[in-house]
N, C-alpha and C. Protein backbone atom coordinates (compact mmCIF):
# COMPACT_ATOMS: atom_id res chain seq x y z
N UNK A 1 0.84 -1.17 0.00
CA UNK A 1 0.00 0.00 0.00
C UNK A 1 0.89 1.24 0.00
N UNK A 2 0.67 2.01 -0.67
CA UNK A 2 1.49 3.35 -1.16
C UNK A 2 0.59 4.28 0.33
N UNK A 3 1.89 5.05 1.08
CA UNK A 3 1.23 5.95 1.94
C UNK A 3 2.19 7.28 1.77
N UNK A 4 1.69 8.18 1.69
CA UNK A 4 2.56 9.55 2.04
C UNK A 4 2.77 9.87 3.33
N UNK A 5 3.79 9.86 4.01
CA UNK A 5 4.30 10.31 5.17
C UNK A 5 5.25 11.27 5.46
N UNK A 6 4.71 12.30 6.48
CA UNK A 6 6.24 13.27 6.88
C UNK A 6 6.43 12.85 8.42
N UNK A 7 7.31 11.98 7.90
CA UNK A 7 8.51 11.85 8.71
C UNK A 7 9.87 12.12 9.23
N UNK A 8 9.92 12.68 9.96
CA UNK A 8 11.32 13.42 10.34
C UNK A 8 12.47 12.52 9.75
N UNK A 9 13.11 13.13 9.23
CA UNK A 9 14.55 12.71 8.23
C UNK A 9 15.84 12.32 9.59
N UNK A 10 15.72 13.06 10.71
CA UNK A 10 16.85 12.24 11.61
C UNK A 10 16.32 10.92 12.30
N UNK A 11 14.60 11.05 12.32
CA UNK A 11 14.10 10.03 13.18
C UNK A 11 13.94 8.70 12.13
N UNK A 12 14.00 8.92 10.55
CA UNK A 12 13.87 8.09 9.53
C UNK A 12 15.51 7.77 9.41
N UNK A 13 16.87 8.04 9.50
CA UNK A 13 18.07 7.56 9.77
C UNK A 13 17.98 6.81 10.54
N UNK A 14 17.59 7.38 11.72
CA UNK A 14 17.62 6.72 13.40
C UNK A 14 17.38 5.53 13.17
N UNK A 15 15.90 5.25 12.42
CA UNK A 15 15.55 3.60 11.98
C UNK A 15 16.05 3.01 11.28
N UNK A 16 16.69 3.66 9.85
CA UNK A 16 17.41 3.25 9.48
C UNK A 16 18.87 2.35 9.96
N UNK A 17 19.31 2.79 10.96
CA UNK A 17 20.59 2.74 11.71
C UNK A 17 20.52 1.36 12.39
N UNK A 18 19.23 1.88 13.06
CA UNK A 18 18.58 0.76 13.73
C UNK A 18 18.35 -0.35 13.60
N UNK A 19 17.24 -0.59 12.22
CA UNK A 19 17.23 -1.80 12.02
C UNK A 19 18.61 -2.51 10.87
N UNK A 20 18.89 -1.53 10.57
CA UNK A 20 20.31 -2.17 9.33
C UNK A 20 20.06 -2.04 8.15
N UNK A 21 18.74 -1.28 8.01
CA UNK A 21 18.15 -1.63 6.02
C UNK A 21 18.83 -0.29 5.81
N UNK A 22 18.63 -0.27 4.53
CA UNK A 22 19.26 0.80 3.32
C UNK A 22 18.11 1.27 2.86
N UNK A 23 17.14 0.43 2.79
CA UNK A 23 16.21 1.12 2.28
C UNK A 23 14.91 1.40 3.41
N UNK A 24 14.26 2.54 3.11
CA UNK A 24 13.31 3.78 3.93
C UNK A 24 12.55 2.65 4.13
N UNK A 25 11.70 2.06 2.99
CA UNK A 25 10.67 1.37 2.89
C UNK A 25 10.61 -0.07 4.29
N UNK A 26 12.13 -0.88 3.84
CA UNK A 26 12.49 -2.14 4.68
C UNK A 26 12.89 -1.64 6.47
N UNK A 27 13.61 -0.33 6.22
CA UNK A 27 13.62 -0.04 7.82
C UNK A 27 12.09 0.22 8.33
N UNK A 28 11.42 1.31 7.82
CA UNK A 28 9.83 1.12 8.65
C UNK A 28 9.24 0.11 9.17
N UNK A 29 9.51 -1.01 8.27
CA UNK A 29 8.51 -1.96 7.71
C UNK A 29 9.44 -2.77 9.04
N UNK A 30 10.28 -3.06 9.31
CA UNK A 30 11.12 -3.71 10.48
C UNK A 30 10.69 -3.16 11.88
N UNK A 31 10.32 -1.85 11.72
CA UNK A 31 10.42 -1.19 13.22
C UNK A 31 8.98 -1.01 13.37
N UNK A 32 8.23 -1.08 12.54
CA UNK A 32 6.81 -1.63 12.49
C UNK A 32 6.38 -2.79 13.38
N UNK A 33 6.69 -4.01 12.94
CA UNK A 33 6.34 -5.49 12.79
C UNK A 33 7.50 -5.58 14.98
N UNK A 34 8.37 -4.63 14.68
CA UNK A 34 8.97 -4.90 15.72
C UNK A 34 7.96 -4.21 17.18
N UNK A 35 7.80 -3.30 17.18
CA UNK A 35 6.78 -2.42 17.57
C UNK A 35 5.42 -3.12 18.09
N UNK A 36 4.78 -3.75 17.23
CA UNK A 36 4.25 -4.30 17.39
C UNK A 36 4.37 -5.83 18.40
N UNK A 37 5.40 -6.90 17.95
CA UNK A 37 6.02 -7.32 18.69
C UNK A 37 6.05 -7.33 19.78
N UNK A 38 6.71 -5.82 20.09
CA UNK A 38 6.82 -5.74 21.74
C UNK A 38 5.61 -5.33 22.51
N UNK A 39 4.55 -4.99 21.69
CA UNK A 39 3.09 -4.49 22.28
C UNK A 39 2.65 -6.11 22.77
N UNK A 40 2.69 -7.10 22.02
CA UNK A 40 1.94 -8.64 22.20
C UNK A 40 2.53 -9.03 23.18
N UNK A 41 3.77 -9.08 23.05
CA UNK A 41 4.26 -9.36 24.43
C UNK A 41 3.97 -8.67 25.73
N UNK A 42 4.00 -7.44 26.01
CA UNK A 42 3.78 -6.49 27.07
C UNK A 42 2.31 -7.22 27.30
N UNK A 43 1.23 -7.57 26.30
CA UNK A 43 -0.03 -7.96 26.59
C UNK A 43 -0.05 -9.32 27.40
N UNK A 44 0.99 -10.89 26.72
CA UNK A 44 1.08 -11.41 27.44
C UNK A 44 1.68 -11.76 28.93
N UNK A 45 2.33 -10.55 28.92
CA UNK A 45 3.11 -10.44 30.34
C UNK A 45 2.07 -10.09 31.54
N UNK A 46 1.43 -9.40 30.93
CA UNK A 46 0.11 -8.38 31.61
C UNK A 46 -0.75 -9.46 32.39
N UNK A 47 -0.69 -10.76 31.01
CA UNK A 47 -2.10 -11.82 31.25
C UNK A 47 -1.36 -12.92 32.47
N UNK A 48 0.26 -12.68 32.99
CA UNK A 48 0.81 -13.42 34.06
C UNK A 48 0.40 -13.38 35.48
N UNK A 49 -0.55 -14.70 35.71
CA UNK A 49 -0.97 -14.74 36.60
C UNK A 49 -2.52 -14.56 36.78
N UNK A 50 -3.36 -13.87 35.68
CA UNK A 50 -4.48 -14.13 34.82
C UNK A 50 -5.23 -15.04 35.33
N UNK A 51 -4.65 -16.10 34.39
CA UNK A 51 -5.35 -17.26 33.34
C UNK A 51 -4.75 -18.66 34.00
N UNK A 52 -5.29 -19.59 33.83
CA UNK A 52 -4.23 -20.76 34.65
C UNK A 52 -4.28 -21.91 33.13
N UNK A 53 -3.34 -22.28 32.68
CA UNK A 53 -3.21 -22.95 31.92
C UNK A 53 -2.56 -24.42 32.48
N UNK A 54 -3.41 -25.28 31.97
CA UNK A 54 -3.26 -26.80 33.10
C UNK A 54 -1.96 -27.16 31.68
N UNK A 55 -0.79 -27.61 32.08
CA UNK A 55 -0.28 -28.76 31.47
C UNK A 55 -0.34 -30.72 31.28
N UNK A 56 -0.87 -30.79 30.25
CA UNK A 56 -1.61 -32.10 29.52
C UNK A 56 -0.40 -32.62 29.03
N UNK A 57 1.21 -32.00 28.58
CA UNK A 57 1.70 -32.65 28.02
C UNK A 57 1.85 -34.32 28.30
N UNK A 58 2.04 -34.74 29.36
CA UNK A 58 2.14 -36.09 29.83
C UNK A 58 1.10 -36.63 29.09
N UNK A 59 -0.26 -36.48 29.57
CA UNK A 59 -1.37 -37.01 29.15
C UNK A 59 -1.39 -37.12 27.81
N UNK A 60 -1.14 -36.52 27.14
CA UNK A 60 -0.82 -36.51 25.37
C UNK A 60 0.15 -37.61 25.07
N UNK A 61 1.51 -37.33 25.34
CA UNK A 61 2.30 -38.40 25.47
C UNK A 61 2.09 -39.66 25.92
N UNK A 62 1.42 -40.11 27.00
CA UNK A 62 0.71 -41.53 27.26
C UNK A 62 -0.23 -41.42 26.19
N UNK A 63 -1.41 -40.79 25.56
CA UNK A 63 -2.42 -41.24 24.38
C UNK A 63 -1.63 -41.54 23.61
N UNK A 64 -0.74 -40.58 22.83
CA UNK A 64 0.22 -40.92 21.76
C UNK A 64 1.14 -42.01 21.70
N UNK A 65 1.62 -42.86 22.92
CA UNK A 65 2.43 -44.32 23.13
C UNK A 65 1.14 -45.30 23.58
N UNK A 66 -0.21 -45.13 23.47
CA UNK A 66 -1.23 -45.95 23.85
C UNK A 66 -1.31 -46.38 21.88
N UNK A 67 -2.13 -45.13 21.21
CA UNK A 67 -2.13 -45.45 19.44
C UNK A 67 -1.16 -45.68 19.01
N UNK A 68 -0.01 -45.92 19.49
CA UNK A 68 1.32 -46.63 18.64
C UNK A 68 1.40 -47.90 18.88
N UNK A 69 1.12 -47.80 20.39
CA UNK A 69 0.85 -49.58 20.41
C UNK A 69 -0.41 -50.36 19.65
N UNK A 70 -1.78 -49.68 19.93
CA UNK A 70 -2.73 -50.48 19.21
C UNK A 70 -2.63 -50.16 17.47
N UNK A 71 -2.04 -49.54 17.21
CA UNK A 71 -1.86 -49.54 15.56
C UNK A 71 -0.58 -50.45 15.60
N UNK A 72 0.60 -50.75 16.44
CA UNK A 72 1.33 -52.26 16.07
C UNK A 72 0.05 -53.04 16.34
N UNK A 73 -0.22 -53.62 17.38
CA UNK A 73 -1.33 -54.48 17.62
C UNK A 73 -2.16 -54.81 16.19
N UNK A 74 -2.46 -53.50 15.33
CA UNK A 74 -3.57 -54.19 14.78
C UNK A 74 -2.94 -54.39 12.98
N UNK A 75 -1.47 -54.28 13.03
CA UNK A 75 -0.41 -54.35 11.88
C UNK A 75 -0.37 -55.80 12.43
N UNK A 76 0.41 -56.45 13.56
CA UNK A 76 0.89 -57.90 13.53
C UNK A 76 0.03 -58.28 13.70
N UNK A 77 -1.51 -58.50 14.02
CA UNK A 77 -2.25 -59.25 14.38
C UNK A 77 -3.25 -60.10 12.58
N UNK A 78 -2.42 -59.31 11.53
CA UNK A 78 -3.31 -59.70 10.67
C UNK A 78 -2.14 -60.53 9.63
């Protein structure tokens, strides 16, 4: 998407500098996506202590070595 922007020319270096691009377009577009980034995170940090999230991994892992056995089971049995 084509946008016209006035953007300050030391604060458009600055990003430049920043993220390492050469070009106007690839530095924004970095300090954008980065920006953002650090907003999702700050949100999940926020949600610490929230929410209680149970860990199942075990339980997954026993289902998943339960269907390996009955799919051998039902390979040698025929």
């Amino acid at each position: 998407m084509r946008a016209t922007l006035n953007i300050p020319d030391d604060l458009l270096s600055e990003v430049q500098k920043s993220t390492g691009e050469k070009s106007k377009t690839k530095a924004i577009t970095v300090a954008m996506k980065e920006y953002i980034r650090q907003k999702k995170i700050k949100e999940l940090i926020a949600l610490r202590g929230k929410i209680q999230i149970e860990d199942v991994t075990e339980e997954l892992e026993n289902l998943e070595i339960e269907e390996m056995k009955e799919d051998d089971r039902r390979w040698h049995t025929r």
